[in-house]
Protein backbone atom coordinates (compact mmCIF):
# COMPACT_ATOMS: atom_id res chain seq x y z
CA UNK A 1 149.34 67.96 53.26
CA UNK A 2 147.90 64.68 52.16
CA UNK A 3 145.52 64.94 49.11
CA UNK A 4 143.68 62.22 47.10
CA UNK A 5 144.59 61.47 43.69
CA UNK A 6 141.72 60.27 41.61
CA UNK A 7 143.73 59.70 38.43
CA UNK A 8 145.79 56.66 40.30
CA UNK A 9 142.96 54.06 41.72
CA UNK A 10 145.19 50.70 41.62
CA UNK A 11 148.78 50.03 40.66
CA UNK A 12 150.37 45.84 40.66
CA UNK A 13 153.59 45.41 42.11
CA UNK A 14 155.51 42.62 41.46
CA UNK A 15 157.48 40.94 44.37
CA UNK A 16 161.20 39.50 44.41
CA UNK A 17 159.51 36.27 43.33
CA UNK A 18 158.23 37.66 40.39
CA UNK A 19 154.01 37.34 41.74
CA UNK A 20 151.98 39.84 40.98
CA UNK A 21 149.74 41.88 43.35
CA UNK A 22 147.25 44.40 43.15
CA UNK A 23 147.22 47.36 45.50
CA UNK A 24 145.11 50.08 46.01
CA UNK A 25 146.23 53.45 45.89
CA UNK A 26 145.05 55.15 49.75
CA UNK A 27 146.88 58.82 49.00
CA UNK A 28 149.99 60.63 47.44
CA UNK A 29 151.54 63.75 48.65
CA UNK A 30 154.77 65.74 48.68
CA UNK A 31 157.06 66.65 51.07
CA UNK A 32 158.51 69.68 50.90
CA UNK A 33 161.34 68.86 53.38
CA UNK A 34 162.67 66.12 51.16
CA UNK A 35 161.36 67.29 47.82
CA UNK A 36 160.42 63.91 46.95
CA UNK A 37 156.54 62.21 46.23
CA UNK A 38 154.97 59.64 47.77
CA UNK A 39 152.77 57.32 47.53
CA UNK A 40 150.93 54.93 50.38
CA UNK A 41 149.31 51.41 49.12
CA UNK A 42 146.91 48.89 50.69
CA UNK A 43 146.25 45.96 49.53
CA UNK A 44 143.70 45.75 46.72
CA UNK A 45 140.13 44.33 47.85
CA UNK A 46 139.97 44.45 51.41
CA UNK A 47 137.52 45.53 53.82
CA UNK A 48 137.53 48.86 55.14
CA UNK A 49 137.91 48.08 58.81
CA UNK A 50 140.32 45.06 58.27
CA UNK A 51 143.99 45.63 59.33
CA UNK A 52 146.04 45.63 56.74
CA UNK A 53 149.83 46.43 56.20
CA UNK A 54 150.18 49.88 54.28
CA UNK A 55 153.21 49.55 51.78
CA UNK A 56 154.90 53.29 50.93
CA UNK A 57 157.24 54.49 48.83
CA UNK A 58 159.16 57.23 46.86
CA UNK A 59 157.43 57.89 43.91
CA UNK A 60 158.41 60.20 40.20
CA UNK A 61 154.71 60.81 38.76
CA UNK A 62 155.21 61.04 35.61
CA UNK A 63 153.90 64.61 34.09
CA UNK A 64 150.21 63.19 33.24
CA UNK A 65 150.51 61.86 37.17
CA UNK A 66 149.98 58.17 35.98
CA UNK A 67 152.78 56.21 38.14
CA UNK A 68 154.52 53.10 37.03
CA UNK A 69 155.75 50.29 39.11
CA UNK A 70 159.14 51.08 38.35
CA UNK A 71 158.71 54.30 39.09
CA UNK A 72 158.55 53.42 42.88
CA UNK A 73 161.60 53.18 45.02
CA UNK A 74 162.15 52.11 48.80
CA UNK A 75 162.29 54.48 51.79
CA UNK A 76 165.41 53.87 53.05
CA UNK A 77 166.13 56.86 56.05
CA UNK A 78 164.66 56.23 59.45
CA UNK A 79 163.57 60.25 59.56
CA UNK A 80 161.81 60.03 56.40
CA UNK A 81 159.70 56.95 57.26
CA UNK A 82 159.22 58.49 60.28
CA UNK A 83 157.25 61.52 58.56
CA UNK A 84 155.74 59.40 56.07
CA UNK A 85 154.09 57.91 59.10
CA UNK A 86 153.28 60.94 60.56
CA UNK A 87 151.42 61.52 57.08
CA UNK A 88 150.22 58.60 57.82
CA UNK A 89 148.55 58.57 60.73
CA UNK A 90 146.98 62.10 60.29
CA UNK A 91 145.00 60.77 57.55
CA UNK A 92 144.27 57.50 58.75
CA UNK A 93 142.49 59.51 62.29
CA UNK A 94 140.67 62.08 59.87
CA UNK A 95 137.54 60.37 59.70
CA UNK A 96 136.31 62.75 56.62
CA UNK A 97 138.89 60.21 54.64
CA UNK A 98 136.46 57.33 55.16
CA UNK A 99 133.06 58.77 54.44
């Protein structure tokens, strides 16, 4: 269900205070239950065993599948971030994600 997306590497959001941060994009998939795309971010730069909070959201690729900032929108129902976490955790205990 999740797949990597090697045309999106890094994407900079920019917080209510107007700063600027890099992320790094870990994976994007659909869900065909809510018929909507997302997309699951870590923080740009860190290590790979460092714990890190992953940021996720609703997502419109555009047709070329480059994603804008703008483009992202919260995930606002509890059953949806519960699958996105489901999602979530599949990949992250794949260890073929991490070689």
């Amino acid at each position: 269900m999740a797949k990597e997306n090697p045309e999106i590497d890094k994407i900079t959001l920019v917080d209510d205070n107007g700063d600027e941060a890099l992320y790094e994009v870990l994976f994007t998939f659909h869900s065909e239950e809510y018929d909507k795309s997302y997309i699951l971010l870590v923080p740009d730069g860190v290590e790979e065993d460092e714990q890190v909070d992953v940021q996720a959201y609703i997502f419109n690729p555009e047709e070329d599948g480059e994603s804008k900032d703008g483009d992202l929108m919260p995930i606002e129902d509890d059953a949806e971030w519960a699958m996105v976490e489901e999602v979530l955790n599949t990949f992250l205990d794949d260890d073929a994600n991490f070689e």
